[in-house]
Protein backbone atom coordinates (compact mmCIF):
# COMPACT_ATOMS: atom_id res chain seq x y z
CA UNK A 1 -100.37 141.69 104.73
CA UNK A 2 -103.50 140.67 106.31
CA UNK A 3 -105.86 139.26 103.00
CA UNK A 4 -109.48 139.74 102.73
CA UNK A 5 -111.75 136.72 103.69
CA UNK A 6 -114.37 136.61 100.94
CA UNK A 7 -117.06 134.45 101.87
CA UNK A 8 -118.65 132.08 98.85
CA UNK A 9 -122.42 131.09 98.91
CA UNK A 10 -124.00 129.11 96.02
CA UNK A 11 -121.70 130.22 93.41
CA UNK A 12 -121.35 134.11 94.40
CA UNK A 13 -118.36 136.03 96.51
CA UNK A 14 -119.59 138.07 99.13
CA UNK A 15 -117.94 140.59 101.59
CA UNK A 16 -119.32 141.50 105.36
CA UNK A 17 -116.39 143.24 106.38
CA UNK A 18 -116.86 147.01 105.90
CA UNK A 19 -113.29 148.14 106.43
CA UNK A 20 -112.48 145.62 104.11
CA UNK A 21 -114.99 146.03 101.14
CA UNK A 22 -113.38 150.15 101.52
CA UNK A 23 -110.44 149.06 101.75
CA UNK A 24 -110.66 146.58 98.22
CA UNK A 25 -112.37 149.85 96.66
CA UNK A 26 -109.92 152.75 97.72
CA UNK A 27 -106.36 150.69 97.18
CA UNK A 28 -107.36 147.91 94.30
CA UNK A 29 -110.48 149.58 92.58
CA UNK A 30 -113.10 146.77 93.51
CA UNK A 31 -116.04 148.25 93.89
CA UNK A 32 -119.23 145.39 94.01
CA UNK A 33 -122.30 145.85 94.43
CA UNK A 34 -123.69 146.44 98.13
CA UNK A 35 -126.70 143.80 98.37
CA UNK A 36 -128.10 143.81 101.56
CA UNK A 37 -131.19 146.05 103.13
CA UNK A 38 -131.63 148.61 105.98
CA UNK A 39 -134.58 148.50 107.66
CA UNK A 40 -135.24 151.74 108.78
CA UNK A 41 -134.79 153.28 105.37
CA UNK A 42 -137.85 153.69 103.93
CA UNK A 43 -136.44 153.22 100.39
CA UNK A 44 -135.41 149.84 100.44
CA UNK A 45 -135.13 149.44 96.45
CA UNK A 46 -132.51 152.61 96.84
CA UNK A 47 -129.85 152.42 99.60
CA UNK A 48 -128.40 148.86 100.55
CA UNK A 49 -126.50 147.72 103.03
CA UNK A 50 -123.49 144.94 104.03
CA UNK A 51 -122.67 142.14 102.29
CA UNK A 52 -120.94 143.35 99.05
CA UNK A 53 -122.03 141.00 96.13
CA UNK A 54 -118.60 141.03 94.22
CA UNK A 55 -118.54 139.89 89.99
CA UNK A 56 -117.28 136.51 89.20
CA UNK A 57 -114.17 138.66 87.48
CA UNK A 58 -113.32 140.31 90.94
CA UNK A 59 -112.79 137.43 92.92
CA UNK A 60 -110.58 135.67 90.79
CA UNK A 61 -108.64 138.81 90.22
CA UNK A 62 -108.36 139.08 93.88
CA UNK A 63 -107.42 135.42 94.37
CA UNK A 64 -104.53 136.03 91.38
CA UNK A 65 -103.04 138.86 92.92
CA UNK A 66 -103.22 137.23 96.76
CA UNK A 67 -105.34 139.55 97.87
CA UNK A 68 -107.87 137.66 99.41
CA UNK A 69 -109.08 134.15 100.71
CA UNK A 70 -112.25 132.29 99.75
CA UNK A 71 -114.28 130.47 102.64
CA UNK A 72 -117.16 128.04 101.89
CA UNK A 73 -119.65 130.06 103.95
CA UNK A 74 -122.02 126.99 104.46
CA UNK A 75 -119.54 124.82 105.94
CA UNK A 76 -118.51 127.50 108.47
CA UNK A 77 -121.56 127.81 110.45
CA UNK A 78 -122.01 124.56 112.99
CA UNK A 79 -125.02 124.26 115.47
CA UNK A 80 -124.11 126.71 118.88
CA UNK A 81 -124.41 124.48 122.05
CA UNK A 82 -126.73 125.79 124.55
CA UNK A 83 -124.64 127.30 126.88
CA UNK A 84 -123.07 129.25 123.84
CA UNK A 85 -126.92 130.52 123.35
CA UNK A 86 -126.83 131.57 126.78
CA UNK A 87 -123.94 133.23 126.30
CA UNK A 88 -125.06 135.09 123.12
CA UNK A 89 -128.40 136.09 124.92
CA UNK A 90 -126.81 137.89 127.66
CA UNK A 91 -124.58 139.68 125.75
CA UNK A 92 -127.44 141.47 124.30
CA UNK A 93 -129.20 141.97 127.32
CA UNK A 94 -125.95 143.84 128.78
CA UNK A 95 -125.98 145.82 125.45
CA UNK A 96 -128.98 146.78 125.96
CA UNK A 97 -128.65 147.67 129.67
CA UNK A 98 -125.32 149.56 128.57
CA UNK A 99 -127.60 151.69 125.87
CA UNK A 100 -130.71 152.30 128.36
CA UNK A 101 -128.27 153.68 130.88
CA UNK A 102 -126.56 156.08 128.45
CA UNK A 103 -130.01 157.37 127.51
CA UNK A 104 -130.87 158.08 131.23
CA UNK A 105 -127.38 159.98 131.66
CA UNK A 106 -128.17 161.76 128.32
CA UNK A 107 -131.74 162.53 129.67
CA UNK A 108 -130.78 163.56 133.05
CA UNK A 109 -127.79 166.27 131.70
CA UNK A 110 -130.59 167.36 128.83
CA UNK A 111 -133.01 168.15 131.80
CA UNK A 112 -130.52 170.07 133.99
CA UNK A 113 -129.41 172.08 130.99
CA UNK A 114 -133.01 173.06 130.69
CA UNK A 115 -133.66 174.27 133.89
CA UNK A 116 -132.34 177.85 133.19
CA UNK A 117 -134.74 178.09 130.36
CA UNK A 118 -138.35 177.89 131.28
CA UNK A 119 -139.76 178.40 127.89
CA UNK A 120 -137.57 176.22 126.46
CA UNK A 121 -138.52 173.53 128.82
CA UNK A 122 -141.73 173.83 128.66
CA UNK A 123 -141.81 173.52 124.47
CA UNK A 124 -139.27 170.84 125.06
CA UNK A 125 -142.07 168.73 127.37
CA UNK A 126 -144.91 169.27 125.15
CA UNK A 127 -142.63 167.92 122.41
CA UNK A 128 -141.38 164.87 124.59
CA UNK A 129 -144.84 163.90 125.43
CA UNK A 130 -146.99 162.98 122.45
CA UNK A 131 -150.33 162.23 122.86
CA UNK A 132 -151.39 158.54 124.40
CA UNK A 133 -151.78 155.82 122.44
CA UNK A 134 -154.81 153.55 123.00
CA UNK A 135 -153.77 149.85 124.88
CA UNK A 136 -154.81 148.19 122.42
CA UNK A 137 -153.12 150.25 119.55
CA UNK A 138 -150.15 149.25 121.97
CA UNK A 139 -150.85 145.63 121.74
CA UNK A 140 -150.41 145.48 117.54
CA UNK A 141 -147.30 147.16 117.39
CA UNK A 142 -144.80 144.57 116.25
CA UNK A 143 -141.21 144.55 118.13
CA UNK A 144 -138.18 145.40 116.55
CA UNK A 145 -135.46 142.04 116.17
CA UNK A 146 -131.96 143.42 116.08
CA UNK A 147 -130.25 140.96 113.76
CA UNK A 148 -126.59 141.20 113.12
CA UNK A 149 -124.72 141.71 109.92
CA UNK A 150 -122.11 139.51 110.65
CA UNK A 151 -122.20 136.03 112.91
CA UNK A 152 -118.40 135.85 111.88
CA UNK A 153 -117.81 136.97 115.53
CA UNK A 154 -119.65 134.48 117.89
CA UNK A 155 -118.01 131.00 118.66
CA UNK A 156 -120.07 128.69 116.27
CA UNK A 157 -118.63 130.46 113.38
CA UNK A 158 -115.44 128.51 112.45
CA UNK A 159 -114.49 128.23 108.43
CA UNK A 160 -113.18 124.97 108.35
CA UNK A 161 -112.56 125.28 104.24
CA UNK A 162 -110.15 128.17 103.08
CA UNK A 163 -108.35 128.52 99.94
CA UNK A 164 -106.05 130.93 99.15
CA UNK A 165 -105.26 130.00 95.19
CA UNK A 166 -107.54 129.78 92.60
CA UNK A 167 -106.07 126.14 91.89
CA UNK A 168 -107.09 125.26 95.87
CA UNK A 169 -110.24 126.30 95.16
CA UNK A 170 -110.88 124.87 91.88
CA UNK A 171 -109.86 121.60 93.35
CA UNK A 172 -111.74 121.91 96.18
CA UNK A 173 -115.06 122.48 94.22
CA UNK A 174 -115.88 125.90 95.32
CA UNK A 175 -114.87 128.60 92.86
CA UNK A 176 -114.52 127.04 89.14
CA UNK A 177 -114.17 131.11 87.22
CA UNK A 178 -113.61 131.07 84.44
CA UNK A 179 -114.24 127.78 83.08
CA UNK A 180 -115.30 128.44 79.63
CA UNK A 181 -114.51 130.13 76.73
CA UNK A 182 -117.04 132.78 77.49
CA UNK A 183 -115.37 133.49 80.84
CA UNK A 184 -112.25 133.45 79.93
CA UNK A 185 -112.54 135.97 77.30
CA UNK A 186 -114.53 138.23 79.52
CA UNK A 187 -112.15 137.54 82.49
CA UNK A 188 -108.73 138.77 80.42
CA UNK A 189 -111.03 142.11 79.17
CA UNK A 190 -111.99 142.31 82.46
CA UNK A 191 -108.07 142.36 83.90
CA UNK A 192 -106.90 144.65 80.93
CA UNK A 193 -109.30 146.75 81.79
CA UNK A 194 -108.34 146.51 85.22
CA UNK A 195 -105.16 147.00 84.72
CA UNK A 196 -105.37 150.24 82.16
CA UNK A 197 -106.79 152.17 85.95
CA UNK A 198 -110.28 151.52 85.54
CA UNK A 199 -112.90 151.10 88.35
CA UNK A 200 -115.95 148.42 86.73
CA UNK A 201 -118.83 147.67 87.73
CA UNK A 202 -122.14 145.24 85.92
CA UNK A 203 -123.36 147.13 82.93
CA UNK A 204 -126.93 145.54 82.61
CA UNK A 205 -128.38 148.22 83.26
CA UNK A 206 -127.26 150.08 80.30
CA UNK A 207 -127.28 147.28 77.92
CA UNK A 208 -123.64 146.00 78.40
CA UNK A 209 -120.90 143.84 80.46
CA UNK A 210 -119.21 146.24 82.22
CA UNK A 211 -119.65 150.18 82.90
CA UNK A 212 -115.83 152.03 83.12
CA UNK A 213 -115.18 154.53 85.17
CA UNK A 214 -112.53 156.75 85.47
CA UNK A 215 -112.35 157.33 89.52
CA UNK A 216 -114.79 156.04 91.92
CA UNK A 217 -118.69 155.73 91.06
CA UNK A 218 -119.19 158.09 94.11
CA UNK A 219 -117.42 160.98 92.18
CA UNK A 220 -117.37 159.93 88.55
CA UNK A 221 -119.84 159.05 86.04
CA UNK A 222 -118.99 156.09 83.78
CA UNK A 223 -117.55 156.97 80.73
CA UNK A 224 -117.92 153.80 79.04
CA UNK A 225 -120.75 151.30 78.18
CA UNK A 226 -118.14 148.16 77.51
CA UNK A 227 -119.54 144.73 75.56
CA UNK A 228 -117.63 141.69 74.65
CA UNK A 229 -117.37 140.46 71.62
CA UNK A 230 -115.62 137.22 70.19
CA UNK A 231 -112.66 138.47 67.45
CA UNK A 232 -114.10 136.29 65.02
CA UNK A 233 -117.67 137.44 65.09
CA UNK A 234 -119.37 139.52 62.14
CA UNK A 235 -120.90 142.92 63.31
CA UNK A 236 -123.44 144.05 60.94
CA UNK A 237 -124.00 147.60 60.04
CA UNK A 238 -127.50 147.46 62.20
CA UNK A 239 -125.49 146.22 65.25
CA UNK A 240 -123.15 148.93 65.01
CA UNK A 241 -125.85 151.30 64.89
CA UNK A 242 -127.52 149.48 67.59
CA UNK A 243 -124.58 149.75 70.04
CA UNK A 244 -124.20 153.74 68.69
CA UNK A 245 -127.81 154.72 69.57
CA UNK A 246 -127.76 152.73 72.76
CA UNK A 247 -124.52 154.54 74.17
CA UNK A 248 -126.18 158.03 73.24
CA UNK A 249 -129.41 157.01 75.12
CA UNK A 250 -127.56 156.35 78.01
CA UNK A 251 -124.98 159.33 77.85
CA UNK A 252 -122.23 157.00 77.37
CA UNK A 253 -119.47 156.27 74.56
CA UNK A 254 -119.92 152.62 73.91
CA UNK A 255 -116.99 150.32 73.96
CA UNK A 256 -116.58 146.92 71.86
CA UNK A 257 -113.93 144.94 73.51
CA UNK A 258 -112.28 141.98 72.04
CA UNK A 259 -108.69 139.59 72.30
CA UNK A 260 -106.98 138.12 69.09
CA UNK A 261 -105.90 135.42 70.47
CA UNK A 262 -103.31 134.70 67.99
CA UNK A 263 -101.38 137.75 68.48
CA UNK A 264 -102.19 137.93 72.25
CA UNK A 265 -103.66 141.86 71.77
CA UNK A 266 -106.54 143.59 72.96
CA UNK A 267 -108.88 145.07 70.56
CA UNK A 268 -111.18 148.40 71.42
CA UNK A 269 -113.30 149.86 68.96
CA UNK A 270 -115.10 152.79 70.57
CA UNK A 271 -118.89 153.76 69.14
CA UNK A 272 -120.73 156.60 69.34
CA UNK A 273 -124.10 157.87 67.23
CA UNK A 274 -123.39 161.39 65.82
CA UNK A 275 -126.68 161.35 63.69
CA UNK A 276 -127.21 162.45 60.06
C-alpha cells in the first residue's frame, strides 16, 4: 500500500497531492482544510485551492496507523543547475506550443461548422471581435505567470529526510505532537472521536476544538460543537449556560469532551439551551 507523503513546513502538515488529500477524506475521514488560492476566482476569501493544511491530530493519526510519511519540505528543495532551468523552460514553451495548436484546430473545425449558417456566423464574428483596445491600454496590462502547484515533479526536488513513525520523526526533530498534557488529552478525544465514525474538522469558528460530523462536510452539516475539558476542572453554572447558548447560536448541540484518566474512559456530556 502506497502511503501518503505529507510534506511538513514550520511546524504544520501539508498535502499537494489531490488524489491523495481525496483519497485520505473518502477511505480514512481526513478532511483538512484546503489553504491555498485560485487566481482567477474572484472570491479569493471563499474557494481555496491545493495544499491541504491538515490539524496537528491528523497527522499523527495518520503516522499511527501507517498511513502516511512525513518529509521535511525545506530540506527537499536544492538549487536546479542551469541546464535543469533550461530544461524546465522548454518544457513550458512546448506546453504552450501544444495548447496554441489545439486552439487553432478547435478554431479552424468551429469555422467550418459555421459555414452552413450565415447568420450564425455572422453573430458569431461580431462576438469574436470586440472592440480595439488603445496601444497603450495594451502596454499596462500585466502578464499572466503560470506557477505550479506542485515542484514535487522537476529534478531539484529530492526529500532527503523521511520518516515513517512518529518515534523517527520525533527523533529527528520534525514532528514533536503531542508533547504536552494539553495535546495529549486533545489528541486521545481527537482518536475516540475518530474512531466512533466521525469526520472533524477546527471548530474556531463556532467557539470550539473540533466540529463533528456525521458524513462528509460536502453533504452533512456538523452536528456537534465539541470542547475539551480537563476531568478535574470545575464548570460553573454560567459556563454551562455559556456553552448551551453558544451551541443554539450556532445551530449546533454542544459537546464537552473529557478522559478520566484513572479509569481510562471517555467522558461526553452533551449541552443544549432549551430556554425558560
Amino acid at each position: 500500500m502506497n502511503k501518503t507523503t505529507i510534506y511538513v513546513s514550520e511546524g504544520h502538515g501539508f498535502l499537494w497531492d489531490a488524489a491523495a488529500a481525496c483519497a485520505l477524506r473518502s477511505e480514512h475521514r481526513i478532511v483538512g482544510v484546503l489553504v491555498g488560492s485560485l487566481p482567477r476566482l474572484p472570491l479569493q476569501n471563499s474557494f481555496f485551492s491545493l495544499p491541504v493544511l491538515l490539524m496537528p491530530e491528523e497527522v499523527t493519526l495518520l503516522l499511527e496507523k501507517e498511513l502516511a510519511v512525513l518529509v521535511d519540505d525545506s530540506d527537499s528543495h536544492r538549487e536546479p543547475t542551469g541546464s535543469e532551468i533550461e530544461e524546465y523552460q522548454a518544457t513550458l514553451a512546448r506546453e504552450e506550443t501544444l495548447r496554441r495548436q489545439a486552439y487553432e484546430e478547435n478554431k479552424r473545425e468551429r469555422a467550418k461548422a459555421r459555414e452552413n449558417n450565415t447568420v450564425a456566423h455572422a453573430q458569431e464574428r461580431k462576438e469574436e471581435n470586440p472592440p480595439a483596445i488603445p496601444t497603450q491600454e495594451l502596454r499596462k496590462t500585466r502578464k499572466t505567470v503560470q506557477v505550479p502547484t506542485s515542484s514535487a515533479q522537476y529534478a531539484w526536488h529530492e526529500p532527503k529526510k523521511m520518516y515513517s513513525t512518529l518515534e523517527q520523526a520525533k527523533a529527528g526533530g520534525l514532528w514533536s505532537f503531542p508533547s504536552t498534557a494539553e495535546e495529549r488529552l486533545r489528541y486521545r478525544i481527537y482518536v475516540d472521536l475518530w474512531d466512533k465514525g466521525y469526520y472533524i474538522t477546527p471548530g474556531s469558528k463556532f467557539g470550539g476544538d473540533f466540529l463533528l460530523y456525521p458524513g462528509d462536510p460536502l453533504r452533512y452539516h456538523s452536528h456537534f460543537v465539541a470542547s475539551i475539558v480537563p476531568f478535574t476542572k470545575e464548570l460553573s453554572p454560567v459556563s454551562l449556560v455559556g456553552y448551551g447558548r453558544l451551541g443554539a447560536a450556532v445551530k449546533k448541540a454542544y459537546l464537552l469532551c473529557s478522559h478520566d484518566v484513572s479509569s481510562q474512559e471517555f467522558k461526553y456530556f452533551c449541552v443544549e439551551w432549551t430556554g425558560m
